[in-house]
Protein backbone atom coordinates (compact mmCIF):
# COMPACT_ATOMS: atom_id res chain seq x y z
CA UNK A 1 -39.81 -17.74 109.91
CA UNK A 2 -39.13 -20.78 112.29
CA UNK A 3 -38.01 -23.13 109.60
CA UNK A 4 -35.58 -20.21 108.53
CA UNK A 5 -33.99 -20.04 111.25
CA UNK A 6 -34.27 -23.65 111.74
CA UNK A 7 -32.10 -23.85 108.34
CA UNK A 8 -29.51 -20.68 109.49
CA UNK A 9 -28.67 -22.65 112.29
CA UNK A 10 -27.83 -25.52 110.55
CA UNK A 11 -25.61 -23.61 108.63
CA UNK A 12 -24.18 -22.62 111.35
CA UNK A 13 -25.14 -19.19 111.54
CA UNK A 14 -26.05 -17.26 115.08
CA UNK A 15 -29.87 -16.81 115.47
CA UNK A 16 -30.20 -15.88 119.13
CA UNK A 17 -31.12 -12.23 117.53
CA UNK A 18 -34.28 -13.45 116.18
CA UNK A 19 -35.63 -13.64 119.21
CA UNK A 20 -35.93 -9.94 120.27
CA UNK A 21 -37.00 -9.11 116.78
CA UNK A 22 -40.28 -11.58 117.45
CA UNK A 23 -39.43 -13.88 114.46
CA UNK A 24 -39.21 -17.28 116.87
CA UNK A 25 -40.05 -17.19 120.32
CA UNK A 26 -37.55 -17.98 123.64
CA UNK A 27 -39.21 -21.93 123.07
CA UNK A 28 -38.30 -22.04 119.63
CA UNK A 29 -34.82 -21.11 119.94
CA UNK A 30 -34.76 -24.09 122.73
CA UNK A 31 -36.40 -26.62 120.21
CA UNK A 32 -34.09 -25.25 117.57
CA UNK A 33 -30.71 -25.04 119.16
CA UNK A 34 -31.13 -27.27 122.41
CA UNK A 35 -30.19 -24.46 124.45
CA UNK A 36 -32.22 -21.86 126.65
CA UNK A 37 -32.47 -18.34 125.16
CA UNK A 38 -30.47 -15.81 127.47
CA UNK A 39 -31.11 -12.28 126.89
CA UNK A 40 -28.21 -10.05 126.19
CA UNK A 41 -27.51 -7.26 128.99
C-alpha cells in the first residue's frame, strides 16, 4: 500500500486519509510527502 500512495501523491492526489485507515503510517506520510502528518479535529 506504501508505494500506492507513494504513486497517488505523485499524481497529485491527497493521501493524508490513508493514514487513519492504517494503510501507511504517520512516518510514511513524512517520507512520502516531506511533511508531518496532522490529525484532523
Amino acid at each position: 500500500m506504501y508505494d500506492f500512495c507513494k504513486l497517488m501523491f505523485e499524481l497529485h492526489c491527497p493521501i493524508e486519509g490513508y493514514v487513519p485507515l492504517g494503510a501507511i503510517t504517520a512516518d510514511q506520510y513524512k517520507e512520502i510527502t516531506g511533511k508531518d502528518y496532522v490529525a484532523a479535529a
